[in-house]
C-alpha atoms as a PDB file:
ATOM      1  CA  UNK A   1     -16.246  -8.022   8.805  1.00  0.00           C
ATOM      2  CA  UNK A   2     -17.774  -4.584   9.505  1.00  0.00           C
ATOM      3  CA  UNK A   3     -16.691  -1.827   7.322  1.00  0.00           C
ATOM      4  CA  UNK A   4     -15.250   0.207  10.220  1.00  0.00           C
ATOM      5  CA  UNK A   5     -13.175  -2.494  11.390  1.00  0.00           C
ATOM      6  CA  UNK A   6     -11.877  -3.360   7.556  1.00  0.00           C
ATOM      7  CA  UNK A   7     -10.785   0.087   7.238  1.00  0.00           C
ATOM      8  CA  UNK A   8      -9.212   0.307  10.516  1.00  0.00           C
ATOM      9  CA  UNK A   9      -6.995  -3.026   9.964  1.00  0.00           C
ATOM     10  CA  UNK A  10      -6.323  -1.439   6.505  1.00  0.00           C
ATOM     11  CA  UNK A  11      -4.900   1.683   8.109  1.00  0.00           C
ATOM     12  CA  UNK A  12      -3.246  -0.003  11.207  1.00  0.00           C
ATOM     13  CA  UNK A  13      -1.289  -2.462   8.825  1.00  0.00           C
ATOM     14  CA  UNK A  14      -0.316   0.319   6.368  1.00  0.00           C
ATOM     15  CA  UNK A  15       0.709   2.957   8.865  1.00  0.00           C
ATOM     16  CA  UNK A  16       2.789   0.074  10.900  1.00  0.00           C
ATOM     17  CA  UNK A  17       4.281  -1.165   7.777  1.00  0.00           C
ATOM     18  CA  UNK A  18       5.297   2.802   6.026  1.00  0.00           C
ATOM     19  CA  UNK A  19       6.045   4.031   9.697  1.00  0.00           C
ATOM     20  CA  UNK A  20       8.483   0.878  11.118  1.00  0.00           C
ATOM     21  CA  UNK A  21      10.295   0.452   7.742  1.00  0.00           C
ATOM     22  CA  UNK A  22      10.940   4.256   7.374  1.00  0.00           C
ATOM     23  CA  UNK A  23      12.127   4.742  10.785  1.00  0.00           C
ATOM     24  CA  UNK A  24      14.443   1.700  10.356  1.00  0.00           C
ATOM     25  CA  UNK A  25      16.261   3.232   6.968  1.00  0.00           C
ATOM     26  CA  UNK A  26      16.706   6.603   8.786  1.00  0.00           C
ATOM     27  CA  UNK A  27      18.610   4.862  11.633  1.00  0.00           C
ATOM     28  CA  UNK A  28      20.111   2.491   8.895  1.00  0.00           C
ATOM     29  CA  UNK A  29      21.268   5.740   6.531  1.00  0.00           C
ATOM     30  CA  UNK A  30      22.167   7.376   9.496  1.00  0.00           C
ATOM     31  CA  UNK A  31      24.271   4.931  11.459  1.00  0.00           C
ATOM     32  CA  UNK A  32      25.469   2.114   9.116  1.00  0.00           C
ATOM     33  CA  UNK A  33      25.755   4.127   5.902  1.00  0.00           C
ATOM     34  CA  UNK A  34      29.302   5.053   6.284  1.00  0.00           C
ATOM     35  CA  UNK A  35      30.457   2.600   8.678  1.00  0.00           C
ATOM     36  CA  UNK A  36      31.364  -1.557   8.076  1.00  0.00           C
ATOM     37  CA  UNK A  37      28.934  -4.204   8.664  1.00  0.00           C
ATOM     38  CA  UNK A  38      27.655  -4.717  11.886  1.00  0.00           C
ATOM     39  CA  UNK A  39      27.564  -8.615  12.143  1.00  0.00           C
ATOM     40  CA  UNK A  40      25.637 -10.514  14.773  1.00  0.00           C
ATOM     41  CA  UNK A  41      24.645 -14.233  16.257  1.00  0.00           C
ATOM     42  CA  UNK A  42      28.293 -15.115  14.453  1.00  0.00           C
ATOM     43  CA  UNK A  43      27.140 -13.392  11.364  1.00  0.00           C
ATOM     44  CA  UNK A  44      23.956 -15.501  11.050  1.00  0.00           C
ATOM     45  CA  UNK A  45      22.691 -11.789  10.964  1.00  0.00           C
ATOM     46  CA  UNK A  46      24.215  -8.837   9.450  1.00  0.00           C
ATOM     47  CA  UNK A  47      23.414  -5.429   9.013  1.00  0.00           C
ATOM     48  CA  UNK A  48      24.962  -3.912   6.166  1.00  0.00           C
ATOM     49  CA  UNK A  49      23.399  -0.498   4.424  1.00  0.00           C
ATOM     50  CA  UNK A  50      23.060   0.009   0.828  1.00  0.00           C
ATOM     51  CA  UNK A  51      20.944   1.312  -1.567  1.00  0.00           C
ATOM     52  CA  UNK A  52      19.278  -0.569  -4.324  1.00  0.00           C
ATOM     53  CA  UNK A  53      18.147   0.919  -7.316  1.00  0.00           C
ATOM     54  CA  UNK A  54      17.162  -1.863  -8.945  1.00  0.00           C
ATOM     55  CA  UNK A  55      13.712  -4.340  -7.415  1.00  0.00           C
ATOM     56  CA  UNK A  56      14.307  -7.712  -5.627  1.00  0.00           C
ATOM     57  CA  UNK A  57      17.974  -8.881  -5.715  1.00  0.00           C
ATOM     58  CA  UNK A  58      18.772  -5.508  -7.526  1.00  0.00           C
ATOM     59  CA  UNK A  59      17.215  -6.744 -10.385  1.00  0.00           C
ATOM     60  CA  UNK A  60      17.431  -3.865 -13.607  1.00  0.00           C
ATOM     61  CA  UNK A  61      19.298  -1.942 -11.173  1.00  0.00           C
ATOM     62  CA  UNK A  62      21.529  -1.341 -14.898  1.00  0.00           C
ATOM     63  CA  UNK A  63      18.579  -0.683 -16.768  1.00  0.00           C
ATOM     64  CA  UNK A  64      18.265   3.098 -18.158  1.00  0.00           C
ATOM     65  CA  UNK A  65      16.733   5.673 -15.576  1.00  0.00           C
ATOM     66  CA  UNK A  66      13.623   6.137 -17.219  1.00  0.00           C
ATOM     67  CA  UNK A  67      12.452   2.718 -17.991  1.00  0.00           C
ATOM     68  CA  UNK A  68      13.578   2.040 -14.016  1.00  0.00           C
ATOM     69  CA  UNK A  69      11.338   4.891 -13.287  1.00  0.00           C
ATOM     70  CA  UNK A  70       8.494   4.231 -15.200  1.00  0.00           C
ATOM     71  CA  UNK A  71       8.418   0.091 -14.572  1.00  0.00           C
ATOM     72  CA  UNK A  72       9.472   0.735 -10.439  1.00  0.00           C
ATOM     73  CA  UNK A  73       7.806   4.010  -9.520  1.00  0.00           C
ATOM     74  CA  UNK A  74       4.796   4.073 -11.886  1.00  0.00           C
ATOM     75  CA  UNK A  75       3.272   0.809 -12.385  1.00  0.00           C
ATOM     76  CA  UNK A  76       4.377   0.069  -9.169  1.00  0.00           C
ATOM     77  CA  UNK A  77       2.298   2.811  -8.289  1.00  0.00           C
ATOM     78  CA  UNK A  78      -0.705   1.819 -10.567  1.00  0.00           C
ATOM     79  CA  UNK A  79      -0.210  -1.418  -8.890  1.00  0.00           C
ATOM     80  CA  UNK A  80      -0.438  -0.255  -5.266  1.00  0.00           C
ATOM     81  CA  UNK A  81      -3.404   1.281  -5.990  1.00  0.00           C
ATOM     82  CA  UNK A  82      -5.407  -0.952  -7.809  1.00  0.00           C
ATOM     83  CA  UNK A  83      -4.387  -3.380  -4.834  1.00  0.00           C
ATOM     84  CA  UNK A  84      -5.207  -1.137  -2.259  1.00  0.00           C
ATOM     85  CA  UNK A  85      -8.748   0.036  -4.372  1.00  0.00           C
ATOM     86  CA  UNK A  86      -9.688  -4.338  -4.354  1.00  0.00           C
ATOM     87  CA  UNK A  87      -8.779  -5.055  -0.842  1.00  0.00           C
ATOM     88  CA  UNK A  88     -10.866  -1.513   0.241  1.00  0.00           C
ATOM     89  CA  UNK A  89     -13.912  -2.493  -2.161  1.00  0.00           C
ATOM     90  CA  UNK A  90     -14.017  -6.159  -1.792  1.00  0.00           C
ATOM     91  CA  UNK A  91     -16.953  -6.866   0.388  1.00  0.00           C
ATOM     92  CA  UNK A  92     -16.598 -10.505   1.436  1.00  0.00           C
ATOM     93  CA  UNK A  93     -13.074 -10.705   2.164  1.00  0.00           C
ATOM     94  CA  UNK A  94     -11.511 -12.636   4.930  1.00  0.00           C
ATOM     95  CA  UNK A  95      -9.571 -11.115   7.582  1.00  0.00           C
ATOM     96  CA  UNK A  96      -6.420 -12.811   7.064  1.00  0.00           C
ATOM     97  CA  UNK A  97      -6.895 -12.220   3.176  1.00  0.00           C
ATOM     98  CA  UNK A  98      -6.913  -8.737   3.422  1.00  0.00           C
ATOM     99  CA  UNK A  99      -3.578  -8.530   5.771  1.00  0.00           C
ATOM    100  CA  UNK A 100      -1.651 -10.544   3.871  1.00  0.00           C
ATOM    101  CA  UNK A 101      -2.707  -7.994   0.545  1.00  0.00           C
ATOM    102  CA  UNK A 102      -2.234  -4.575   2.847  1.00  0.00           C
ATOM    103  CA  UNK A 103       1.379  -6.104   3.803  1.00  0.00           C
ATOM    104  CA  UNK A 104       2.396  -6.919   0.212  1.00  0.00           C
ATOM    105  CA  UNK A 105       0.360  -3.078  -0.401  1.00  0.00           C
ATOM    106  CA  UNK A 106       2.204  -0.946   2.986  1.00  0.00           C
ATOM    107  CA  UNK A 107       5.839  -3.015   1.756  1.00  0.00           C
ATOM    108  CA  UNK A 108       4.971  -1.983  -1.902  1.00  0.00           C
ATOM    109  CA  UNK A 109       4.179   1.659  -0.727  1.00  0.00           C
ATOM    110  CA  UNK A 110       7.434   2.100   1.436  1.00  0.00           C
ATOM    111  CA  UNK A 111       9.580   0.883  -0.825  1.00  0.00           C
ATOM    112  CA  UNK A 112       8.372   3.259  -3.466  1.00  0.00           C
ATOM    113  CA  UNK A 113       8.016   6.258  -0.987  1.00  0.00           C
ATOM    114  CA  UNK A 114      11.980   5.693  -0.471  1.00  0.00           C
ATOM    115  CA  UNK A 115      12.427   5.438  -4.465  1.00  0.00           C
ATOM    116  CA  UNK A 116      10.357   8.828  -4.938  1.00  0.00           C
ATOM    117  CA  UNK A 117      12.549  10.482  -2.115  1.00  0.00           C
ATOM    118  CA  UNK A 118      16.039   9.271  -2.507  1.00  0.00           C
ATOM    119  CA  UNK A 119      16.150   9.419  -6.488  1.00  0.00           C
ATOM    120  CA  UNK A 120      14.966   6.236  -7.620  1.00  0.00           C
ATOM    121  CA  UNK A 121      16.690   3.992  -4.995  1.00  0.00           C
ATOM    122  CA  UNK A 122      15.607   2.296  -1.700  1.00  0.00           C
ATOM    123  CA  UNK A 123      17.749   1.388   1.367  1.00  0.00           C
ATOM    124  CA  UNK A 124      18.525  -2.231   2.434  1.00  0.00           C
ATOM    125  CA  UNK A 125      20.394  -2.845   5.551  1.00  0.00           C
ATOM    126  CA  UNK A 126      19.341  -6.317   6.268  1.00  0.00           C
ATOM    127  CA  UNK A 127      21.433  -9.900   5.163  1.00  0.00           C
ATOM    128  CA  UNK A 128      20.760 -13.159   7.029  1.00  0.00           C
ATOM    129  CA  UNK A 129      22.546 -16.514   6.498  1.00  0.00           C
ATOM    130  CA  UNK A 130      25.445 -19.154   7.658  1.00  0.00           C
ATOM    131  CA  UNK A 131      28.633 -19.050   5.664  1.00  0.00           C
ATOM    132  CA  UNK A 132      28.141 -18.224   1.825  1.00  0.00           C
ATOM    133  CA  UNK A 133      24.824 -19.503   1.963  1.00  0.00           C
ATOM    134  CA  UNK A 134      22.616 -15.565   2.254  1.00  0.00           C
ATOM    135  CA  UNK A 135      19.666 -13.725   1.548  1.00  0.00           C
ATOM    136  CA  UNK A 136      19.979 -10.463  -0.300  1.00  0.00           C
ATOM    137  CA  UNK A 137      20.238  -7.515   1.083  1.00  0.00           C
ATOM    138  CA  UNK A 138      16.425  -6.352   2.548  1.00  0.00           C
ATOM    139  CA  UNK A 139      14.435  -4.250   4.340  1.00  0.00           C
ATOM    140  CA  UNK A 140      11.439  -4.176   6.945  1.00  0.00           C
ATOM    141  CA  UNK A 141       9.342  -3.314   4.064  1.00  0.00           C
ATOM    142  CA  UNK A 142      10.742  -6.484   1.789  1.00  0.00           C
ATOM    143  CA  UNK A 143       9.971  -8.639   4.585  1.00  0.00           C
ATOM    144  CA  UNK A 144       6.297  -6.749   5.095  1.00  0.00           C
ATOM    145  CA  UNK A 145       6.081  -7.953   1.476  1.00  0.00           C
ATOM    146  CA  UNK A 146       7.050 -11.532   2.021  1.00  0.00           C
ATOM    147  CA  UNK A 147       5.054 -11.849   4.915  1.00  0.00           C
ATOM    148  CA  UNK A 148       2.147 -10.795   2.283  1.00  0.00           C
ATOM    149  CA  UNK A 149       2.754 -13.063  -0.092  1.00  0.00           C
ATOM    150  CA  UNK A 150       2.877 -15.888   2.507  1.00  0.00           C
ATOM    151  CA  UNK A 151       0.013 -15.656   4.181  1.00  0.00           C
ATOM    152  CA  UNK A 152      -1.697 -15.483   0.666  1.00  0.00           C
ATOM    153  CA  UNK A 153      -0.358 -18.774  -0.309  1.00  0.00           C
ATOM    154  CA  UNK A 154      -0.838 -20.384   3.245  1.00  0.00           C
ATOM    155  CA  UNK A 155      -4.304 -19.040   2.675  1.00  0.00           C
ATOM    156  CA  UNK A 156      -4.736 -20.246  -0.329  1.00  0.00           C
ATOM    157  CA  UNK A 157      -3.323 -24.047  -0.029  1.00  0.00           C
ATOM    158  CA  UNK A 158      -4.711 -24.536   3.771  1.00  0.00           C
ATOM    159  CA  UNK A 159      -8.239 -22.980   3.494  1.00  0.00           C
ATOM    160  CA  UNK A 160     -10.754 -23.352   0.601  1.00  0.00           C
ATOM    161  CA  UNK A 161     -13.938 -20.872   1.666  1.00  0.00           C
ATOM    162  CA  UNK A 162     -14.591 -18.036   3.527  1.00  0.00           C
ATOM    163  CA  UNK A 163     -15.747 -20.595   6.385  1.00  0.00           C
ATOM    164  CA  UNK A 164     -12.377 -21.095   7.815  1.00  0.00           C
ATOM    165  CA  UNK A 165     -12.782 -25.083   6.764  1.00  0.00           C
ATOM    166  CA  UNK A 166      -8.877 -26.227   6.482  1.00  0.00           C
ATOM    167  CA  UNK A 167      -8.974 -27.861   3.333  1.00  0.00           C
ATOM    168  CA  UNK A 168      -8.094 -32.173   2.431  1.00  0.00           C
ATOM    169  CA  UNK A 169      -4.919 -32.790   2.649  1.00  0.00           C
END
């Protein structure tokens, strides 16, 4: 891949990932924050807002503010951008490699753009599930994340080089 097209996927998947997820937690915080859950498809999905201040599942959410700041704003940040500083250096990287890294990287960034503007937490509006049997509470930019991390391991079971050759079963 061409070094003008790498960069240009980078920046296409990062601005769509920051840009959709942000827009969706301003109409979130602005039209579900102080009103009950919106449920649709017979609550298979729900939109409910809240904010999280811990990471996934509200995990640490209890801990004290500044270990939650420096373990989910700055290594998170050292993180991003060691991620983003492989994936823009790395010269023989698959296509499909590096989207499924600048997803997990734009989610990552989002996320911790909402934490550095709204005091440490980040919006989730979205549940999905039948009966008691749910998700947590995400966001456009958790599911940019998981997304990521799936093509990585689809990547990494299915295909063995940089040829494309789907691996033996």
């Amino acid at each position: 891949m061409s070094a003008v097209k790498k960069v240009v996927l980078i920046l296409l998947i990062l601005c769509s990932c920051v840009g959709c997820d942000q827009v969706t937690k301003t109409v979130a915080r602005n039209h579900l924050a102080s009103s009950p859950p919106v449920y649709l498809v017979g609550d298979v999905f729900r939109l409910q807002y809240t904010e999280n201040a811990g990471a996934l599942l509200g995990l640490g959410a209890g801990l004290p503010e500044a270990v939650r700041f420096w373990a989910l704003i700055v290594l998170v940040g050292v993180a991003l951008i060691g991620m983003l500083r492989f994936v823009w250096t790395s010269q023989e990287m698959n296509p499909m490699c590096i989207t499924g890294i600048v997803l997990i990287i734009g989610g990552g960034f989002s996320n911790l753009l909402d934490r550095v503007l709204r005091g440490g937490a980040v919006i989730d509006f979205m549940n999905i599930g039948i009966g008691n049997l749910r998700t947590g509470i995400f966001n456009l930019a958790d599911l940019a994340i998981m997304t990521g991390v799936g093509i990585m391991l689809a990547w990494g079971v299915f295909f063995r080089d940089s040829d494309n050759e789907p691996s033996a079963p």
